[in-house]
Structure formats: C-alpha cells, structure tokens
Protein backbone atom coordinates (compact mmCIF):
# COMPACT_ATOMS: atom_id res chain seq x y z
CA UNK A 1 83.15 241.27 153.55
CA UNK A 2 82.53 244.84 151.79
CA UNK A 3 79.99 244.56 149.47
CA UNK A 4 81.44 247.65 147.25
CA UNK A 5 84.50 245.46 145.68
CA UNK A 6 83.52 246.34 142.52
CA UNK A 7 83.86 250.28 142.63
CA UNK A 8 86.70 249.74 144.63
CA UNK A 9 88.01 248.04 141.75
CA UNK A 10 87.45 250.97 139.35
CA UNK A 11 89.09 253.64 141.53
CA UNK A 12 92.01 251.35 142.13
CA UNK A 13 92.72 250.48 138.91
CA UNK A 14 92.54 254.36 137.35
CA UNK A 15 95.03 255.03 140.32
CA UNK A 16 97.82 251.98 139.09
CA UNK A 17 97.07 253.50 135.36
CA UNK A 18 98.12 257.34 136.61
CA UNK A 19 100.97 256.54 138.90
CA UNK A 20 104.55 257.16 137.85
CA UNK A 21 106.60 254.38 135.99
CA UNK A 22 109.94 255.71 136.82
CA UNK A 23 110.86 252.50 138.62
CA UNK A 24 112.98 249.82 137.66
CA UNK A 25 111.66 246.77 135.54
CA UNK A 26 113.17 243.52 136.36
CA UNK A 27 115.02 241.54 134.24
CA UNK A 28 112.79 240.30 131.75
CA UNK A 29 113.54 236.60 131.80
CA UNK A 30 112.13 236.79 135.49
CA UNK A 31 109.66 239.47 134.52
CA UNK A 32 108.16 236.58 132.04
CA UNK A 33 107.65 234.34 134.41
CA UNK A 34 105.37 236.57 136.80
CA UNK A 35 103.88 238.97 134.70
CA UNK A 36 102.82 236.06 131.39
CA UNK A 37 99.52 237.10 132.35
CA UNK A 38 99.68 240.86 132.78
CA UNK A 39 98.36 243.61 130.58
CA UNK A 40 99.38 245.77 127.91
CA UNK A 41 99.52 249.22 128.88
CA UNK A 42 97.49 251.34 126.36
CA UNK A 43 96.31 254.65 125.72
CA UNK A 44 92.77 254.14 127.47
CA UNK A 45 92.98 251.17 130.12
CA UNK A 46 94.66 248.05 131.01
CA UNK A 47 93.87 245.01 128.59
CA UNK A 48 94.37 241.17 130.08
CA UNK A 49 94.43 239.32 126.31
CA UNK A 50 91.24 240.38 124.66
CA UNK A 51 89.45 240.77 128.62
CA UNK A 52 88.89 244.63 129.29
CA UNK A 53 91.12 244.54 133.11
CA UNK A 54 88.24 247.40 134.27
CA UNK A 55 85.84 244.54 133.92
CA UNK A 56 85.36 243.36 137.65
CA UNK A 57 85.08 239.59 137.93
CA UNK A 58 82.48 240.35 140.99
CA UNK A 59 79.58 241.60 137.96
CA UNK A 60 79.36 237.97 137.91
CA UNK A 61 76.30 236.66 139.83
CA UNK A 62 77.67 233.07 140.36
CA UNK A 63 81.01 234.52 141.47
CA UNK A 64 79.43 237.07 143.60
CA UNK A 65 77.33 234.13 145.33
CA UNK A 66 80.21 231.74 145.47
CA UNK A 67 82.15 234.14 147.41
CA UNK A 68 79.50 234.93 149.99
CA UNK A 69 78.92 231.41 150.54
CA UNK A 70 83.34 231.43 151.05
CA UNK A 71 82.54 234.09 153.47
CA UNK A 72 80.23 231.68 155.30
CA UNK A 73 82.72 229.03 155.64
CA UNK A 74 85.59 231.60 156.92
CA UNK A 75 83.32 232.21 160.02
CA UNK A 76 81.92 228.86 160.74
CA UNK A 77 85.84 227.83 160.73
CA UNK A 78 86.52 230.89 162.92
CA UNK A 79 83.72 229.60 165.32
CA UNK A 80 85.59 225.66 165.25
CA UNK A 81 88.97 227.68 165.74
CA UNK A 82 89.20 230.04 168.32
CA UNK A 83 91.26 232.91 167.63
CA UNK A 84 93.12 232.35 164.64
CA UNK A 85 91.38 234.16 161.66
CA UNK A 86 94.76 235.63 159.95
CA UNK A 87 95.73 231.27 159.67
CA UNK A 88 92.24 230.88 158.29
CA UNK A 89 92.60 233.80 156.03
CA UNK A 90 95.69 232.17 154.87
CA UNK A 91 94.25 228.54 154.47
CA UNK A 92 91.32 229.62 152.16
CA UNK A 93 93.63 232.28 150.10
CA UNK A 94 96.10 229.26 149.78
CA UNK A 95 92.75 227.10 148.55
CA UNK A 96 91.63 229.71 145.94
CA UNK A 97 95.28 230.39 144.79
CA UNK A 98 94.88 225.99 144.37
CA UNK A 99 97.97 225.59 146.33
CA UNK A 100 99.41 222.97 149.24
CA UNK A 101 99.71 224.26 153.07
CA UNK A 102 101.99 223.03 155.67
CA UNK A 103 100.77 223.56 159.11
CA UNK A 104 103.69 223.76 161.82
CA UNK A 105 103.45 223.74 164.95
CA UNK A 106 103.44 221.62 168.32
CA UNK A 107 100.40 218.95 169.05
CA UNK A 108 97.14 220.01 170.02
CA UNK A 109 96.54 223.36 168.70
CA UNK A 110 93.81 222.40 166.11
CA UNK A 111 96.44 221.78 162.93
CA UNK A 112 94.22 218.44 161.95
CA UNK A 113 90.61 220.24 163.14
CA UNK A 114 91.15 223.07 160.72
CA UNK A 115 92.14 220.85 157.97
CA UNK A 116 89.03 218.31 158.71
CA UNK A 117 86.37 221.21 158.66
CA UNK A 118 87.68 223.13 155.96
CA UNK A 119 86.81 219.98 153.82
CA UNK A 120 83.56 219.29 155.28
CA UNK A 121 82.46 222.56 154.97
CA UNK A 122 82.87 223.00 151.10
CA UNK A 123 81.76 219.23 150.77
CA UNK A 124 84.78 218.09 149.29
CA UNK A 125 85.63 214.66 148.69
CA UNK A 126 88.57 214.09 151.47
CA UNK A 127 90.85 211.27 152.88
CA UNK A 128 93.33 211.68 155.97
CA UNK A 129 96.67 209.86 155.95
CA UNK A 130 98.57 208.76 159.43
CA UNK A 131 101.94 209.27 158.89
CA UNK A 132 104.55 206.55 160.21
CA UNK A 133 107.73 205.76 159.39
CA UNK A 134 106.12 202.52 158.25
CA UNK A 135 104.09 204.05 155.86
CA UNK A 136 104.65 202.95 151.99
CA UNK A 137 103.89 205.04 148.93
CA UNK A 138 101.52 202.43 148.19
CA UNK A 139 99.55 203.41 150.93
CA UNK A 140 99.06 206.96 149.89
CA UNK A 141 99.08 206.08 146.27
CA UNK A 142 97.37 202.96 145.43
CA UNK A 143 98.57 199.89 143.47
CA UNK A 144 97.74 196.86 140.80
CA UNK A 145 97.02 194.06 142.76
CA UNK A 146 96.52 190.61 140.91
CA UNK A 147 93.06 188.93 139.76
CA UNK A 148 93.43 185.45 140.00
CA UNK A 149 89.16 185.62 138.54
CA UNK A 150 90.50 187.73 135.42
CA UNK A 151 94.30 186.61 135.21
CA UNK A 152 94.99 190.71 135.01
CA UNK A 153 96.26 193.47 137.52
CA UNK A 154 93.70 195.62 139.17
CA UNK A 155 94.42 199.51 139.46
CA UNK A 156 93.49 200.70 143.18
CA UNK A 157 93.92 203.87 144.04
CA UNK A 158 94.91 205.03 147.07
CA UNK A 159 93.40 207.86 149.36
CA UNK A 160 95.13 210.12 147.41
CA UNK A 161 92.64 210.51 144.55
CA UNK A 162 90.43 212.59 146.17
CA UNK A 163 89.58 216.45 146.59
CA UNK A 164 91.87 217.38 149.74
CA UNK A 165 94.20 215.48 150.73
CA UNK A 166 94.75 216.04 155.09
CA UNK A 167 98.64 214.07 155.32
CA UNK A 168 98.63 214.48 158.75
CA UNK A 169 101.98 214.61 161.16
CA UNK A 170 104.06 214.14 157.26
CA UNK A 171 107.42 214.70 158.89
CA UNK A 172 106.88 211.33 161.12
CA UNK A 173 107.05 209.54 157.33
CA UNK A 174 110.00 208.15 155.78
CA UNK A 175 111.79 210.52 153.02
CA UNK A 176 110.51 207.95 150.69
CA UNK A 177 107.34 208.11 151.56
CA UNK A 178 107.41 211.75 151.75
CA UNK A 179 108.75 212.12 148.43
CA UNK A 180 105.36 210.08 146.84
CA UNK A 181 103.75 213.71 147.45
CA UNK A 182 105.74 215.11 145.15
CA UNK A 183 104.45 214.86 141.32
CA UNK A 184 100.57 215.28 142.64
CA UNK A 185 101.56 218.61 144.46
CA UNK A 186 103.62 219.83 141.38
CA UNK A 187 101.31 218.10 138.62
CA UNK A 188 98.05 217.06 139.80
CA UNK A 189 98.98 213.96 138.04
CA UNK A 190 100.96 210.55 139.75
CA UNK A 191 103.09 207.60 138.13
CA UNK A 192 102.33 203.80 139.44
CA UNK A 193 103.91 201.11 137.57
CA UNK A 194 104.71 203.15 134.27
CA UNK A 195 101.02 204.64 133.62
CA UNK A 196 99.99 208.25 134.99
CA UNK A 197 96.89 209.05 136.45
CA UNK A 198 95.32 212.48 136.21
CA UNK A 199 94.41 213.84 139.85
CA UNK A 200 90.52 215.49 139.33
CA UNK A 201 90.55 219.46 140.23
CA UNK A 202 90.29 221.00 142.69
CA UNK A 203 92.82 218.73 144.24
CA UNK A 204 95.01 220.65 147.49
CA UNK A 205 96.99 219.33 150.51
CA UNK A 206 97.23 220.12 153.59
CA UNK A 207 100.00 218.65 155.39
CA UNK A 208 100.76 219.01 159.38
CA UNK A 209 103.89 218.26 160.83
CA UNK A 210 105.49 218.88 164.56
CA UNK A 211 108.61 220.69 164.83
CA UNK A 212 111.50 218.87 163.74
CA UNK A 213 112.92 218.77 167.25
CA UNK A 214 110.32 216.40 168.33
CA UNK A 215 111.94 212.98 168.37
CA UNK A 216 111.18 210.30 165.55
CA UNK A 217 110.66 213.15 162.95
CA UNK A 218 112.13 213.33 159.23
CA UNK A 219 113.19 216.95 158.19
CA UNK A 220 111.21 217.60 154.90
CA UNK A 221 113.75 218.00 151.67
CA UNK A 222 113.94 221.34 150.10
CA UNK A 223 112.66 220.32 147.11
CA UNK A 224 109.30 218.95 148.78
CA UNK A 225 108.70 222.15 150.72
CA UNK A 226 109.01 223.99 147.91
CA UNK A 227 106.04 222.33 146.63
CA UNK A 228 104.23 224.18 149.39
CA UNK A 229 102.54 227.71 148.70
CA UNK A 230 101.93 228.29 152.01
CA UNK A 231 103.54 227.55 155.51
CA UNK A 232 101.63 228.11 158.52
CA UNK A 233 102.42 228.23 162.25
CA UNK A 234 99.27 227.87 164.12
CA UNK A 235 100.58 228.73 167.69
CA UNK A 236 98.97 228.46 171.23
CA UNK A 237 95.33 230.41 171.71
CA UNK A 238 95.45 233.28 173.55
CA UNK A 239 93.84 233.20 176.84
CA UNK A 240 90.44 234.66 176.13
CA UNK A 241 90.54 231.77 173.18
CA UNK A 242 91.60 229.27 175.49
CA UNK A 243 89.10 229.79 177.75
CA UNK A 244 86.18 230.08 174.98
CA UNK A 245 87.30 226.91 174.27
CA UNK A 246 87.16 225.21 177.15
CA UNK A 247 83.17 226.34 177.74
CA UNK A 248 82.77 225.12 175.17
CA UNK A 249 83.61 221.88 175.96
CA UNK A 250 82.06 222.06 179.29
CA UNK A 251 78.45 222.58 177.43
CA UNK A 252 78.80 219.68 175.08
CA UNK A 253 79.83 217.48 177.93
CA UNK A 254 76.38 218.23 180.10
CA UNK A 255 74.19 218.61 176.86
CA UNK A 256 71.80 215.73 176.29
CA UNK A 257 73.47 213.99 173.24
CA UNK A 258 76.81 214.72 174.91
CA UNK A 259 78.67 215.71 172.09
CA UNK A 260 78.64 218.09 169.16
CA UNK A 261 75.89 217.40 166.87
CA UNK A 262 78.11 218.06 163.67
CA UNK A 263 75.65 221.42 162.95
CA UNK A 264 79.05 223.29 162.62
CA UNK A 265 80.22 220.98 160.02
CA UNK A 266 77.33 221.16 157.68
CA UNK A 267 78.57 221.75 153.78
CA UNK A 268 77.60 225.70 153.19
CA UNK A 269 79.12 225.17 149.54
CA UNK A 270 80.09 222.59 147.10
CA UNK A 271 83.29 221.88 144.87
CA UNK A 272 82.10 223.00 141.82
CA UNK A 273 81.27 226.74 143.36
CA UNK A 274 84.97 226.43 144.59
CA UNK A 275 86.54 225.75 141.12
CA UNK A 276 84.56 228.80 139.77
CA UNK A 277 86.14 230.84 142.23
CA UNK A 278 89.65 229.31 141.36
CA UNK A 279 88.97 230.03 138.07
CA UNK A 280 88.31 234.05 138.74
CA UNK A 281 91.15 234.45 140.41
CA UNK A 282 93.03 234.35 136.68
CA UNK A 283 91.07 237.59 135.76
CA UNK A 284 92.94 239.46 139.00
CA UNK A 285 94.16 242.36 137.06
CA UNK A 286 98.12 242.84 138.01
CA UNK A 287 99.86 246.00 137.44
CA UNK A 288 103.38 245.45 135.80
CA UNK A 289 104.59 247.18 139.28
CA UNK A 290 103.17 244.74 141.62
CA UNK A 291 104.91 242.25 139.37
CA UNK A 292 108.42 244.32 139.50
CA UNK A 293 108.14 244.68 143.02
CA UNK A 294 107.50 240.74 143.71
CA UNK A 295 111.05 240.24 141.92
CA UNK A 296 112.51 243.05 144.33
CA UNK A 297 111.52 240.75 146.97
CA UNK A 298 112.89 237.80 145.96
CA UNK A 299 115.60 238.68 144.02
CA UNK A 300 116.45 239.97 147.58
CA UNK A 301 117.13 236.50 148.56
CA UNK A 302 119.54 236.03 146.41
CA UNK A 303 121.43 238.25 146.41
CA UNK A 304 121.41 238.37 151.20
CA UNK A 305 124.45 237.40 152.55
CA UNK A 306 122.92 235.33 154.95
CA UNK A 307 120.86 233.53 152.49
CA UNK A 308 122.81 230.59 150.81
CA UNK A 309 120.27 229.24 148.83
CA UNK A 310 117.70 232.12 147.91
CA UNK A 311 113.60 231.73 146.70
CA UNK A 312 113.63 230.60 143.26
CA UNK A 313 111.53 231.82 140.44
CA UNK A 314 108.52 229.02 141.28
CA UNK A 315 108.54 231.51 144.19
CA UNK A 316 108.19 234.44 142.54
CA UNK A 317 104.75 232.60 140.51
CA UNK A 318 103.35 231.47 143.31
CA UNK A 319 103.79 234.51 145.26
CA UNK A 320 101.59 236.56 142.66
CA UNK A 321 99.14 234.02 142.60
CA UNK A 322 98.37 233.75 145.91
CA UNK A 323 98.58 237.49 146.28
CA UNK A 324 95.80 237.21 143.39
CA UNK A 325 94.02 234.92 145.30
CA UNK A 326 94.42 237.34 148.39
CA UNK A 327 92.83 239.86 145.90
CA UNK A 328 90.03 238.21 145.38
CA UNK A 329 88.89 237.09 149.23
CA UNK A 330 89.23 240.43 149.87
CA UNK A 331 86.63 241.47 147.07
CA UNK A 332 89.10 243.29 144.79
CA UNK A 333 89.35 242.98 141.00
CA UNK A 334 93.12 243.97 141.00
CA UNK A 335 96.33 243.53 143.74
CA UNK A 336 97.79 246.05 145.81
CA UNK A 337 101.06 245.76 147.42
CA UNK A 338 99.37 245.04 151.13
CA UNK A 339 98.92 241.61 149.42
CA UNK A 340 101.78 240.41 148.44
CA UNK A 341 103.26 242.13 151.74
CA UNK A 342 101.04 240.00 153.90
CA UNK A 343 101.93 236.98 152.53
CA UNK A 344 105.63 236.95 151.36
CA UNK A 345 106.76 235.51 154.95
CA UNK A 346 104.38 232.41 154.74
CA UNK A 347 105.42 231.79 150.86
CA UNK A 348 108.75 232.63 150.77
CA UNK A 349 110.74 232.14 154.09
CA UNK A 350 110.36 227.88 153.66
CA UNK A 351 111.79 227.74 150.04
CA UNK A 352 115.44 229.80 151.61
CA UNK A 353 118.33 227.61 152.97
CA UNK A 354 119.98 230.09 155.48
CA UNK A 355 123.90 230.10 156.39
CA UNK A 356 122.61 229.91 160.09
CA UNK A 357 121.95 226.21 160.44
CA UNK A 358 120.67 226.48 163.58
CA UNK A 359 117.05 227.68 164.00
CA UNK A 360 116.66 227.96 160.13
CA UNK A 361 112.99 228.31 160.49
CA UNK A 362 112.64 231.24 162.69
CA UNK A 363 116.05 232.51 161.15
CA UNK A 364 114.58 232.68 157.04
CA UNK A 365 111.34 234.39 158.51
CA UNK A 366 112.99 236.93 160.21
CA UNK A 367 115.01 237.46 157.50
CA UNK A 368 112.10 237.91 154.99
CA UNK A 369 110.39 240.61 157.52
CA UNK A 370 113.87 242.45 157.02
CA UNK A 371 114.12 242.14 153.06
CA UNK A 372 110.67 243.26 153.40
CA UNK A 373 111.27 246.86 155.50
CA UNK A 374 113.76 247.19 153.23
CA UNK A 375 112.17 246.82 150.12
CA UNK A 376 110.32 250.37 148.35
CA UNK A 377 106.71 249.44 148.08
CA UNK A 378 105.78 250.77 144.67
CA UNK A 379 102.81 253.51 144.74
C-alpha cells in the first residue's frame, strides 16, 4: 500500500475544487439521497459539516495502524487464496463499506475458505450455517424455549448473533428460511416472538450459493439480493494458481504434523481496530460530481430498454459507500471515479431484473459494462 495517501489526498482534492462544474446535477430528490453527506462548496475548500474535507483521515495514528494491519490480512488471504486478489479486494472493501457479499460460483473454488479466514484473521466472533431445505429460521435465529425450573420462556439466540455471519450454500434453503436474513442485513436488528434484538457492530454476511442451475437450489428473491452490497463470482484458478495450490498440498501431506498448523490463520487484528476503520470511511470526502455521476449510472438502468426493473436508489447509497470504502483501502482521503467504476458491476448488476429471462446473471452484468462505456466519467 503507498504510504503517501495523505499528499495524495491534498493534490486530489485542489484538483475536484478547480475542475469545471458545467455538468448536469441530478435531480435533487436522488441527489439527497447520495450526496446527504457531501460538502458545501465554498470560497476556500470543501467543508463535510463542521470537518475541514482537506483534513486526511490517515493523520490519524490509530487509523494509519489499523489499516496496515488490513494490509496484513489482504496478503495472508492472498497466500490462503491463490490468485484471486481483485475478489479479495472486493471482500474487505465490502467489509469496511459494513456491507453483505454473495459469493457465486460452482463448488470447490474456495467460496467457504475465503469467508472462514477472513474471520479468523480479524478475530471476529463467527458462526457458519449449512443450508438445507430443512433448515428453520429458528435455526439461524434462535428461540424462547420453556423453563419448566422457572415456569418462564428462555431467549436463545441463534448463530446469528455474532460478528460474521458465513450462510454457506443459502440458495439450497427454503425461501422462508432465506427470507429470516432479511431485517439483520437491512437493520442489524431481528424480530422473535414480538421483541427485537439489536445485532452488536460490526455485524456482515457472507453468503455462498451455487449457480441456480444446480439441482435442489432456491433462486434468491429480488428483494433479498438487494440486501447484498456486493456480488462476487470467484471462478476457476488459473493454471499457475492451480498448480501453486496443489504443492501446496503435496508439502502439508509429507510434513511431520501432516496438516497445516493454522500459522496462516493467526488473528493479525481485532474487531474493535475494524470498527475504527468503518467509522473513517464516513470522513471520505465526495465531490458533488462523483455523486452526479453515480446517478448517471444508475439512472441508466432505468431508463435501458432491456432493463425491466432498473437499480433503485438503495443502489445508488450503497454504491457511494462502498466506492468510499474503496477510497479508503486504497489510502485516499477522497473518491475518484476509478472507484465507483470498479465496482458498479459487482453492486449494481444483481439488484436489475432484465427482459432477457434467460441467463439474467451474465445478461445484467454485461449490460452494466455497457451503461458504463457509455457513461461520461466526470473530470
């Protein structure tokens, strides 16, 4: 990571301040929604409420630390899995932006792995569901179970209340079940028997599912995946991956203990360093044309022919935040258009509903990548 994020910031930010403001704003009801915490142009430099924007988040020693430490974890994960450090990249940006990941792709590519050491290596407090069409939303949950001792109900929570949540294979589970997700991904909060029950921060999931294809599978509802920030596709290794990988298996196999001492999995930072970081990512400074050029994008959508049911304005929020988030891995104080451009496939393709029924997937991506050529980048 460069170690010069801060005067980066400085330069970058002069350069948003001087640049032309001929283009378009977008409407303003939408413009509320992603800009509520943008700054107020004024004579001298961008303000974010009563927080000088020129002020770089990274003069903080504890964020500065927190984030080399993040850096630490991005390589041990890159060393676990072989060859995919853009899905990596995208799993901790979706962690600092506190968002929900789903992870698509066949068996056996290292969905569940990633997911496992992610949480190990920040020492967060995690719990893995099996998905099965048997599965209740009791079982991810909890429930009151009777006290004959006491004569009262009993609260016990389920594996849900915990600090990363790994629902593993989700589309094998019953829409029901599926559904249980839904208020602790939107509120960090869930209902059982009439009384709620706050979820502690940080609190993420990271849900893997095969292709819907793949017999015995339940499509996820629209309104669940767009509960997701992120989706991922993992894919196959390539072959000098591949092979990496299987050395590596070959060693552990003739070593003495005969299997992998769990060095890699050591905790290299803990969840309260993570919730500082989450909290920095709210002093991103945004330019108000970053902001008009996220509801370009998705007002794109909407308005596509073969789009019927376009990204809605949760989209457009979650798009800046992650691009914030995106921001802030990459040691910058502010976000450019590269970041919001390298993420608006994996945010935005899963919340459209294409004409094409057929290959909707691959279809909404593709069309994304074209609403994105198409789009002027501001400058």
């Amino acid at each position: 990571m460069s170690s010069d994020g801060a005067s980066a910031s400085s330069d970058g930010a002069s350069a948003f301040r001087d640049a032309p403001s001929e283009s378009q704003d977008p409407p303003s009801s939408e413009k509320s929604l992603v800009s509520e915490h943008q700054p107020e142009l004024g004579n001298d430099r961008p303000r974010i409420g009563n927080q000088d924007a020129s002020v770089s988040p990274f003069e903080d020693a504890k964020i500065t630390e927190s984030l080399r430490k993040l850096d630490q974890v991005r390589s041990r994960l890159q060393n676990i899995i072989r060859g995919k450090a853009d899905v990596i990249e995208s799993v901790l940006t979706a962690m600092l932006a506190g968002g929900s990941v789903l992870l698509e792709d066949v068996p056996g590519v290292g969905k569940t792995t990633l997911a496992k050491s992610l949480a190990s290596l920040i020492d967060l407090k995690f719990a893995r569901v099996q998905c099965t069409p048997d599965l209740l939303p009791a079982d991810i949950l909890g429930s009151s179970v009777f006290q004959p001792a006491t004569g009262k109900f009993e609260f016990r929570p389920g594996p849900i209340f915990c600090d990363l949540l790994i629902a593993d294979e989700v589309n094998r589970a019953s829409p029901r079940t599926q559904s249980a997700l839904l208020e602790a991904m939107a509120e960090s909060q869930v209902t059982i028997d009439g009384n709620q029950y706050e979820l502690k921060q940080p609190f993420l999931v990271i849900a893997t599912q095969n292709p819907s294809g793949f017999e015995g599978t339940f499509p996820l509802p629209e309104s669940q995946l767009d509960r997701f920030l992120l989706r991922l596709s993992m894919d196959y290794p390539d072959a000098e991956s591949e092979i990496d990988l299987l050395m590596e298996a070959k060693d552990e196999l003739v070593s003495d203990e005969g299997r992998d001492d769990g060095s890699r999995h050591q905790p290299v930072m803990d969840r309260s360093e993570l919730l500082t970081l989450q909290s920095a990512v709210r002093q991103i400074h945004v330019e108000r044309k970053v902001a008009s050029y996220v509801v370009d994008l998705v007002g794109s959508t909407r308005r596509d022919s073969r789009i019927r049911v376009g990204c809605s304005p949760r989209g457009s929020k979650m798009l800046l935040q992650a691009a914030k988030a995106k921001a802030m891995l990459s040691q910058r104080s502010f976000v450019i258009p590269d970041d919001v451009q390298s993420l608006a496939v994996s945010v935005i393709a899963h919340r459209l509903v294409p004409r094409s029924g057929v290959g909707s997937s691959s279809s909404a991506m593709r069309i994304v990548e074209d609403i994105l050529q198409k789009t002027d980048i501001p400058v």
